[in-house]
N, C-alpha and C. Protein backbone atom coordinates (compact mmCIF):
# COMPACT_ATOMS: atom_id res chain seq x y z
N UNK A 1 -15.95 -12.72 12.26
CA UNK A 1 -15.39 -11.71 11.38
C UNK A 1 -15.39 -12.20 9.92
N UNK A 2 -15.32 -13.44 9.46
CA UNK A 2 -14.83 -14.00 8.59
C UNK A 2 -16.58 -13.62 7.87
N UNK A 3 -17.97 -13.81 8.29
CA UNK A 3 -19.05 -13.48 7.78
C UNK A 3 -19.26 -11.81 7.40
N UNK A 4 -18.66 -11.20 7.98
CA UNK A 4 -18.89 -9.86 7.75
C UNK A 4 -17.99 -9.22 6.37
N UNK A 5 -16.47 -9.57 6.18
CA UNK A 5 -15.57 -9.97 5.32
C UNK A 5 -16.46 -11.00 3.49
N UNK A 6 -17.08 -11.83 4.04
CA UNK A 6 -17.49 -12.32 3.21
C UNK A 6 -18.62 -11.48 2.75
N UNK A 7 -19.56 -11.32 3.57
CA UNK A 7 -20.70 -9.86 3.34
C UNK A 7 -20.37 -9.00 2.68
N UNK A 8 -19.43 -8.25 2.93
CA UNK A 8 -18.54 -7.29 2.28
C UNK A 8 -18.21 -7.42 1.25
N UNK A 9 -17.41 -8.61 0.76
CA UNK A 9 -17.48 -8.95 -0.91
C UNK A 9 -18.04 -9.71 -1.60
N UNK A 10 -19.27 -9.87 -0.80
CA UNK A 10 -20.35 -10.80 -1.69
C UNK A 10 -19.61 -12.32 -2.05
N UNK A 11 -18.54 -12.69 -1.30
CA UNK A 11 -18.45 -14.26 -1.45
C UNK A 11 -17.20 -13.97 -2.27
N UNK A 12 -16.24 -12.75 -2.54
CA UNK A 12 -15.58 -12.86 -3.73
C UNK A 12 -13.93 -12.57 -3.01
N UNK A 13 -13.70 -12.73 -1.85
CA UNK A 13 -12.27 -12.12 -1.21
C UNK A 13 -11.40 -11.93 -1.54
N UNK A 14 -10.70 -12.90 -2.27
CA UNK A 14 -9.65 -12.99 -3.15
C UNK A 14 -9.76 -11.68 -4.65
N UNK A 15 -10.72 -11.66 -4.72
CA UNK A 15 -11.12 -10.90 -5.97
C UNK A 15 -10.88 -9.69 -6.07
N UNK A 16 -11.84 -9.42 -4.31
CA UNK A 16 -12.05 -7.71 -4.00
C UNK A 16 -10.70 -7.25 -4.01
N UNK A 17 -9.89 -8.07 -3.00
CA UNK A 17 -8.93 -7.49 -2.92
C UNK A 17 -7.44 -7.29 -3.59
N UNK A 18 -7.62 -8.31 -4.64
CA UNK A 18 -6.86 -8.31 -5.76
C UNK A 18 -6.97 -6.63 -6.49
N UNK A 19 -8.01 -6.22 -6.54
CA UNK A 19 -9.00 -5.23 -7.00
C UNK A 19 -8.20 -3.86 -6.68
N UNK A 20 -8.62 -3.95 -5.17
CA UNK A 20 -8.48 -2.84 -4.33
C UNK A 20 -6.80 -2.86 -4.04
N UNK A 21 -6.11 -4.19 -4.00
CA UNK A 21 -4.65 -3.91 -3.42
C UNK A 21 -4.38 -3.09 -4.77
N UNK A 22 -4.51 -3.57 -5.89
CA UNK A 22 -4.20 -3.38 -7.31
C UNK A 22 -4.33 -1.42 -7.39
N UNK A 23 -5.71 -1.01 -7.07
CA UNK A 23 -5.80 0.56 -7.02
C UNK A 23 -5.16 1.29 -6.36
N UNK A 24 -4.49 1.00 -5.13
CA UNK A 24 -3.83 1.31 -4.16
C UNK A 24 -2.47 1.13 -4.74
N UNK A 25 -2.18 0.21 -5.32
CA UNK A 25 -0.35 0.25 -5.75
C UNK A 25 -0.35 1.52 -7.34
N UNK A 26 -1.44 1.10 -8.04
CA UNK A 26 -1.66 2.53 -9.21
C UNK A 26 -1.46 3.75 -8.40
N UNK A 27 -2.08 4.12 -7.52
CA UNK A 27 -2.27 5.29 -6.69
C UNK A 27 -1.19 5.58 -6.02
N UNK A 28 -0.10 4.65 -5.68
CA UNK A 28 1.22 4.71 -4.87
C UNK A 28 2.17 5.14 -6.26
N UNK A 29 1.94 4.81 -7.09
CA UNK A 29 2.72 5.07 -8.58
C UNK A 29 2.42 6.41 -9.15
N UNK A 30 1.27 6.81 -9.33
CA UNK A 30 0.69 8.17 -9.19
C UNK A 30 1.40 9.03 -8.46
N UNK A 31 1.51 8.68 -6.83
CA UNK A 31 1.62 9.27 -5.98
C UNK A 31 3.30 9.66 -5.93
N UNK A 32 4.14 8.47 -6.63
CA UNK A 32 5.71 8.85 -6.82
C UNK A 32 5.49 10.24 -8.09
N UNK A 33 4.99 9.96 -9.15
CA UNK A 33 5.23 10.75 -10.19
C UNK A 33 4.81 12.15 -9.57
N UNK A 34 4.21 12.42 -8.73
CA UNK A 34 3.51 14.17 -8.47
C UNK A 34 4.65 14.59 -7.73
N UNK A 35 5.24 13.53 -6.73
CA UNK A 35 6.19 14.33 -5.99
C UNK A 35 7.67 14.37 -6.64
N UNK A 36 7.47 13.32 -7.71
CA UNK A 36 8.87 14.04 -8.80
C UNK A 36 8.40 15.72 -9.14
N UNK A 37 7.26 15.54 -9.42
CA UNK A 37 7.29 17.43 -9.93
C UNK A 37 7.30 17.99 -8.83
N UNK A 38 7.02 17.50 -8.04
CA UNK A 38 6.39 18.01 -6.50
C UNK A 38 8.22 18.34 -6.09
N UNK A 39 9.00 17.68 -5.86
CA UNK A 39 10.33 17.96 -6.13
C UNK A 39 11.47 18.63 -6.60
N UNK A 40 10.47 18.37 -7.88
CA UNK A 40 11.46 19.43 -9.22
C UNK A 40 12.29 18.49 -10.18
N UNK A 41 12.25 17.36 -9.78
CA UNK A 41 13.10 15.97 -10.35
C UNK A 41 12.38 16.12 -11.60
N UNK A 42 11.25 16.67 -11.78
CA UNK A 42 10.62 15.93 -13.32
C UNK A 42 9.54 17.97 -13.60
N UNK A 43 9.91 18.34 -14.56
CA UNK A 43 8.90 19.60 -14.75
C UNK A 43 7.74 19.46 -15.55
N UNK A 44 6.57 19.61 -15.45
CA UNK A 44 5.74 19.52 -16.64
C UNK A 44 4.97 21.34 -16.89
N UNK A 45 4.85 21.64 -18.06
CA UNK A 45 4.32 22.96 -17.88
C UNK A 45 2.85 23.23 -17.54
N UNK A 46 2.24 21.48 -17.27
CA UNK A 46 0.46 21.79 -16.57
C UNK A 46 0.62 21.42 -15.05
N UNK A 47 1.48 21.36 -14.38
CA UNK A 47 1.63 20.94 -13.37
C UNK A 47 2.84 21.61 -12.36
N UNK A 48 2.30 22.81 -11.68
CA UNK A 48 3.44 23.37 -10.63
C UNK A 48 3.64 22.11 -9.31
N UNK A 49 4.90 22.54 -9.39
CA UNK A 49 5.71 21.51 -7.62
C UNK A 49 4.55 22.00 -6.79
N UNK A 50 3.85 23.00 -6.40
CA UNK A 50 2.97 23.45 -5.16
C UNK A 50 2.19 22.50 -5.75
N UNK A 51 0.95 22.60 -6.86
CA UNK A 51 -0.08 21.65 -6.78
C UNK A 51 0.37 20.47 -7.16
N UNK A 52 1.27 19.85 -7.52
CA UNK A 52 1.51 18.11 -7.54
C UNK A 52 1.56 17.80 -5.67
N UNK A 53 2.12 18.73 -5.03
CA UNK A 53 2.16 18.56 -3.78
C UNK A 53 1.41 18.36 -3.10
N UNK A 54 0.10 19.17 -3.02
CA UNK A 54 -1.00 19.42 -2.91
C UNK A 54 -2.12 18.52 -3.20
N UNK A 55 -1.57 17.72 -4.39
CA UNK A 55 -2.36 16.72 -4.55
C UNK A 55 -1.91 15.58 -4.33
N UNK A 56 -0.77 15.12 -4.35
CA UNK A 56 0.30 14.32 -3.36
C UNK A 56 -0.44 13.84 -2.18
N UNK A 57 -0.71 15.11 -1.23
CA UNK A 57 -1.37 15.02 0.09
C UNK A 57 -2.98 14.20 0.07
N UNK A 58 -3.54 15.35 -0.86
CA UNK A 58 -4.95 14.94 -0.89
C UNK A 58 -5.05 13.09 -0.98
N UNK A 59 -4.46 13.06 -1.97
CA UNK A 59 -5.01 11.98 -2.71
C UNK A 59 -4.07 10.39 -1.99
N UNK A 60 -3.03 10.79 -0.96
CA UNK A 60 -2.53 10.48 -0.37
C UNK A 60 -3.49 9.41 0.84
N UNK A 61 -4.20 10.31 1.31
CA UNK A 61 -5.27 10.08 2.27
C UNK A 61 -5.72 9.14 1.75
N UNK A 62 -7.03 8.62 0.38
CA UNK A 62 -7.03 7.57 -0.04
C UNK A 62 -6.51 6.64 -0.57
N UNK A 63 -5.25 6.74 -0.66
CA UNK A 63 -4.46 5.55 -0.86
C UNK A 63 -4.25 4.38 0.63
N UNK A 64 -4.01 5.34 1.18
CA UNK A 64 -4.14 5.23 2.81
C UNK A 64 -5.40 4.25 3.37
N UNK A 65 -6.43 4.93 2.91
CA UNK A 65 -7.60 4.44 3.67
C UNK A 65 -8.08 2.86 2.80
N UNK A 66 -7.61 2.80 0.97
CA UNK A 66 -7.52 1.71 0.36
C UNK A 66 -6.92 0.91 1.02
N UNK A 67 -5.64 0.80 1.17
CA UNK A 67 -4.45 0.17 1.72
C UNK A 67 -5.12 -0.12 3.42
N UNK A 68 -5.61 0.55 4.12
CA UNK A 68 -5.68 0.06 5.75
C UNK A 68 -7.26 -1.20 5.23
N UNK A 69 -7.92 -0.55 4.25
CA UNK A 69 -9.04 -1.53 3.94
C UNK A 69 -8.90 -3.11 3.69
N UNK A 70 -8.02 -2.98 2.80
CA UNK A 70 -6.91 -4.13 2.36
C UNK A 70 -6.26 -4.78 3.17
N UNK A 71 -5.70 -4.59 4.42
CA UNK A 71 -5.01 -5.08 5.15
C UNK A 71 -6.47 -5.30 6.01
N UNK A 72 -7.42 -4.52 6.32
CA UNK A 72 -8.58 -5.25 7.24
C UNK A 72 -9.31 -6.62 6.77
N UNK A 73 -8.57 -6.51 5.53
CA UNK A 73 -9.78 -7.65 4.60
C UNK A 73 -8.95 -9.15 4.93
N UNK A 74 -7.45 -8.74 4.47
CA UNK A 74 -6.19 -9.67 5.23
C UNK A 74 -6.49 -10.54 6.46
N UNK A 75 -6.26 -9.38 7.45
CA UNK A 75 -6.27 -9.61 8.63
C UNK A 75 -7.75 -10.69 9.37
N UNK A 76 -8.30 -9.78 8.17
CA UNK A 76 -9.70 -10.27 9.69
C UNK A 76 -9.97 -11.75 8.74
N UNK A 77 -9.83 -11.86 7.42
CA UNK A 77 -10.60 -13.52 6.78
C UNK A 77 -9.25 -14.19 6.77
N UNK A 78 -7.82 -13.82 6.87
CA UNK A 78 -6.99 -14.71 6.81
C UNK A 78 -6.15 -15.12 7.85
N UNK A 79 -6.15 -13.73 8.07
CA UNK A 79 -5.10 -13.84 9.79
C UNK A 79 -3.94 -13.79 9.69
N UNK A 80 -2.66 -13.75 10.54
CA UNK A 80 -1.40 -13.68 10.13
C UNK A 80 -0.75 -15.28 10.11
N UNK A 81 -0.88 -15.49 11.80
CA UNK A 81 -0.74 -17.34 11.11
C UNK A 81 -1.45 -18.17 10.43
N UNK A 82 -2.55 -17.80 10.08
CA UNK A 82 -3.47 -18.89 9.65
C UNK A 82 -2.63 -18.65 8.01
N UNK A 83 -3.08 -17.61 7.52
CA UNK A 83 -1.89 -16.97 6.35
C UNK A 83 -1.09 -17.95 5.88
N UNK A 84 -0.18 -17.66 7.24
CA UNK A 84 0.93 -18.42 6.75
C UNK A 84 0.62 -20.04 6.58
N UNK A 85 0.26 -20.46 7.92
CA UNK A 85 0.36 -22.22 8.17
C UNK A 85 -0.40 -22.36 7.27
N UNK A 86 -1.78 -22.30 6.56
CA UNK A 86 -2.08 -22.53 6.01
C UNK A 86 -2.09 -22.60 4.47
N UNK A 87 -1.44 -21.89 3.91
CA UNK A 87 -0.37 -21.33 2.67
C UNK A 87 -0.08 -22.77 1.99
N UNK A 88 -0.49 -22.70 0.53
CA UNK A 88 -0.58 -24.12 0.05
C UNK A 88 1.15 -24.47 -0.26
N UNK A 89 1.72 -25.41 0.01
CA UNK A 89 3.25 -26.11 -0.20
C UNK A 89 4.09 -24.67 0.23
N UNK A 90 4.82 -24.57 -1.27
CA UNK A 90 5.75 -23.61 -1.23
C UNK A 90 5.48 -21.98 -0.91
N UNK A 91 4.16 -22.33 -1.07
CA UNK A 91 3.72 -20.83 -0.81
C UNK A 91 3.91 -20.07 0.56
N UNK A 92 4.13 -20.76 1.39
CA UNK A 92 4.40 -20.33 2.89
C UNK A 92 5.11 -19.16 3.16
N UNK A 93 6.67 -18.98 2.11
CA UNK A 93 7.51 -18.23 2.28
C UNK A 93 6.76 -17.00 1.63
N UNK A 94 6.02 -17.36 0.59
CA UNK A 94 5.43 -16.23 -0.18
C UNK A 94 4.59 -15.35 0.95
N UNK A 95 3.97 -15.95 1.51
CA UNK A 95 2.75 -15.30 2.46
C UNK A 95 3.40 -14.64 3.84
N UNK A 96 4.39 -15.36 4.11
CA UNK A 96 5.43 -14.68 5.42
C UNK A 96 5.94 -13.43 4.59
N UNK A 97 6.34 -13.56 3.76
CA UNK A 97 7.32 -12.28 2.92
C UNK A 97 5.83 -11.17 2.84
N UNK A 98 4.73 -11.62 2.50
CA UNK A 98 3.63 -10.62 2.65
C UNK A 98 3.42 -9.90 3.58
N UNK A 99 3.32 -10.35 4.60
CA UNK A 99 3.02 -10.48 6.42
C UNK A 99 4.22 -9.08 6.32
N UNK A 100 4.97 -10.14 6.51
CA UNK A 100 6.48 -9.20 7.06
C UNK A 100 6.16 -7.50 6.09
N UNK A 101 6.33 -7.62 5.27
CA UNK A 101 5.86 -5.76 4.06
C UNK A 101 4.74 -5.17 4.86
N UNK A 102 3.43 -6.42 4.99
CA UNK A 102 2.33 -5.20 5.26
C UNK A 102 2.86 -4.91 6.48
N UNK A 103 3.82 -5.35 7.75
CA UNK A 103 3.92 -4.84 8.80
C UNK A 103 4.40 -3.84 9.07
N UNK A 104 5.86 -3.84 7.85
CA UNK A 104 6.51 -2.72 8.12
C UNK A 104 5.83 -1.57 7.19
N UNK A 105 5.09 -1.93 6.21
CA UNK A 105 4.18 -0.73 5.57
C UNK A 105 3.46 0.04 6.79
N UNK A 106 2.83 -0.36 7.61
CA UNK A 106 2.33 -0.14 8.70
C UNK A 106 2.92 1.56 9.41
N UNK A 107 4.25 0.41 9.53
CA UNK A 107 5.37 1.46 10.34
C UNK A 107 5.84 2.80 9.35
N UNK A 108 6.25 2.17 8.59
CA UNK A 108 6.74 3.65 7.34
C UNK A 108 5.81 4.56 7.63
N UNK A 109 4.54 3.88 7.14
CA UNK A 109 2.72 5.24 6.92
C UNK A 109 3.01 5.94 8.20
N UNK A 110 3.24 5.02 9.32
CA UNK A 110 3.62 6.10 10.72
C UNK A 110 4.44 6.61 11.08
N UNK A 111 5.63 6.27 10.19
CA UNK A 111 6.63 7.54 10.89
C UNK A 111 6.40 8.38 9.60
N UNK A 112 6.01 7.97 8.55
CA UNK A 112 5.78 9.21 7.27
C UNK A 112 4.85 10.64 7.88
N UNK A 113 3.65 10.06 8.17
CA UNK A 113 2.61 10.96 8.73
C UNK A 113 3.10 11.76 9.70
N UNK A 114 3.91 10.97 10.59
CA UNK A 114 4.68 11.76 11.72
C UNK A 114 5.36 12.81 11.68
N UNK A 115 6.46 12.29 10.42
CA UNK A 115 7.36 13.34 10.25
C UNK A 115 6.31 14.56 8.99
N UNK A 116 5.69 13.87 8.60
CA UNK A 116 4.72 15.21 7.70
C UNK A 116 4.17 16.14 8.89
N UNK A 117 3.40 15.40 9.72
CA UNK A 117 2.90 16.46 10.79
C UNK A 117 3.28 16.95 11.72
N UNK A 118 4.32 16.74 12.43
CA UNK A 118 5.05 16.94 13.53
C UNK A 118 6.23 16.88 13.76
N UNK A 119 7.32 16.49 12.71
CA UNK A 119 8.48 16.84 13.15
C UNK A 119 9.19 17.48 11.60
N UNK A 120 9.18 18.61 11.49
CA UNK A 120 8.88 19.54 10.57
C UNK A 120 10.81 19.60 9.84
N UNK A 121 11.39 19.72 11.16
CA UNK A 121 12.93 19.47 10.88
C UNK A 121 13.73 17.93 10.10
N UNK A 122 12.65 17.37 9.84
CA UNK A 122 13.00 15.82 9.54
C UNK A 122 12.22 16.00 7.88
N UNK A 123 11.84 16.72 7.59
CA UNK A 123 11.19 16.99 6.28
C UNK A 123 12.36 16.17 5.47
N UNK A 124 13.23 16.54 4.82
CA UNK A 124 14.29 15.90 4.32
C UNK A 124 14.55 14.20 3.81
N UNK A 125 13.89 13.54 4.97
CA UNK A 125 13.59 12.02 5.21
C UNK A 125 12.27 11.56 4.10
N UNK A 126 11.16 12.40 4.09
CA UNK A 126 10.09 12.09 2.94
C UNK A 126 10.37 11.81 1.87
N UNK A 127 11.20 12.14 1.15
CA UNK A 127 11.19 11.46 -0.08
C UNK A 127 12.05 9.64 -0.11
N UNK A 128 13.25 9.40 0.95
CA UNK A 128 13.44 8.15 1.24
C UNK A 128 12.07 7.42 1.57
N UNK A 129 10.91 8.13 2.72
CA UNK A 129 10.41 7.48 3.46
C UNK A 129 9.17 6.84 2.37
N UNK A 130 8.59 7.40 1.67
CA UNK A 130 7.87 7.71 0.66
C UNK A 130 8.35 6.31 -0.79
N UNK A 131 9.54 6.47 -1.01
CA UNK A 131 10.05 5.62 -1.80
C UNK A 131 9.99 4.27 -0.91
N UNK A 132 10.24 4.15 0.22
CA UNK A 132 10.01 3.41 0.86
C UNK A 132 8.69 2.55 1.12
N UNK A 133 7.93 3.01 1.34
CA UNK A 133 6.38 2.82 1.47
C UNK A 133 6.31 2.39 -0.36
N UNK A 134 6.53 2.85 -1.49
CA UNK A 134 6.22 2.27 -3.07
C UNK A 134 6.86 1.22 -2.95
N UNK A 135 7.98 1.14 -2.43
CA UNK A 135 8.97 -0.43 -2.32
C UNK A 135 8.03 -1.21 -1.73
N UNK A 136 7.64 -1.14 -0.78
CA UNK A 136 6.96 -2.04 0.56
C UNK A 136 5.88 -2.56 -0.13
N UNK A 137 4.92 -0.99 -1.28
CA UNK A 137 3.81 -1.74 -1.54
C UNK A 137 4.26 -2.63 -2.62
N UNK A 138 4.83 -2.37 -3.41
CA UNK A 138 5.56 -3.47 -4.53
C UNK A 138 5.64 -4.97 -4.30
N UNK A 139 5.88 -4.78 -3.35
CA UNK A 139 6.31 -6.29 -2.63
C UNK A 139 5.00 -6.87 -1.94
N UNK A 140 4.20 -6.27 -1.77
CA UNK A 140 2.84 -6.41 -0.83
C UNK A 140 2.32 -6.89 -1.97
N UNK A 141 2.17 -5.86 -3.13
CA UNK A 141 1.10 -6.31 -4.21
C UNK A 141 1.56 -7.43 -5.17
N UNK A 142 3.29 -7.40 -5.07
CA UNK A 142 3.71 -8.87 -6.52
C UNK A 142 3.44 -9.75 -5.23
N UNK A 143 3.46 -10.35 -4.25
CA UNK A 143 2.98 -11.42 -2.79
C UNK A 143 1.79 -11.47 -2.91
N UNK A 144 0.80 -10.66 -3.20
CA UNK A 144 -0.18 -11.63 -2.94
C UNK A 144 -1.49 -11.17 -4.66
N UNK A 145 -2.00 -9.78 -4.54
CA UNK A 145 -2.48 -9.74 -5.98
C UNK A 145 -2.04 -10.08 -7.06
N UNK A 146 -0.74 -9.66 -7.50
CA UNK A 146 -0.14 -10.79 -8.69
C UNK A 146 0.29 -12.32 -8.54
N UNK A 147 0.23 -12.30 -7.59
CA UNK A 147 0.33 -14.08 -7.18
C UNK A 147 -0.81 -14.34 -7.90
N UNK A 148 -2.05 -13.74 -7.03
CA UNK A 148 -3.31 -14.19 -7.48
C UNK A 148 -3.19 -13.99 -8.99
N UNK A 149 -3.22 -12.89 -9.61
CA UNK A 149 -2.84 -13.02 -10.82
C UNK A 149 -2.48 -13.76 -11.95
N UNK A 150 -1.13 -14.32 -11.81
CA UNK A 150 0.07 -14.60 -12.22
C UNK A 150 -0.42 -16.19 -12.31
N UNK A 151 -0.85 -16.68 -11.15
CA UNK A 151 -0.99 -18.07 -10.61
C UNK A 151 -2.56 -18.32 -11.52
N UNK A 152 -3.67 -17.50 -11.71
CA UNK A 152 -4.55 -17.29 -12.26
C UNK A 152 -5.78 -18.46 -11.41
């Protein structure tokens, strides 16, 4: 797996996905501001609550499919223990605290989707669940892309 991963970013892993986690947390930030109008929390006069909503959804989907990419890139060249045990000194806690977000990011995206598609009476819960998932990625992206970052 680790050759196909490398194939994939031409030798650059750390890079790509600095890249891609990075578009995915813009797009989660995006994605809070539409459903403030989407809400009514915030009005703009080029932007009705129906289409911030609307595009909320759409654009939702690729944040989604960024984010599961990102975690395939994780998973398959780093692994969850290797991640960790291998994690230079102090960094260990950093990379567990990663682990632990993308897992429960995992879970949020599935009970979010859930309650978007199928449990219609729980509507109410999306905007916690939603804020939830921007928290999660926050913490996903200052753990490991601004690490990379930051650490340079």
């Amino acid at each position: 797996m680790d050759d196909l991963v490398e194939q994939l970013t031409r030798g650059n892993v750390s890079q790509v996905k600095t890249v891609l986690a990075s578009v995915a947390f813009a797009i989660a930030l995006y994605q809070a501001a539409l459903m403030a109008v989407g809400f009514r929390k915030v009005r703009l006069p080029f932007l009705t609550p129906r289409s911030a909503s609307l595009a909320h959804r759409a654009i939702g989907d690729t944040a989604l499919a960024v984010a599961l990419f990102v975690g395939f890139l994780c998973l398959a060249y780093f692994g969850v223990g290797d991640g960790i045990e291998h994690a230079r000194g102090d960094e260990s806690v950093r990379a567990a605290v990663h682990a632990a977000a993308a897992f429960a990011l995992i879970a949020a995206a599935v009970l979010k989707i859930t309650v978007v598609r199928f449990l219609p009476q729980r509507h109410g819960w999306l905007p916690a669940l939603g804020l939830t998932l921007l928290g999660l990625l926050a913490v996903i992206w200052v753990s490991s892309a601004g690490d990379y970052l930051w650490s340079g």
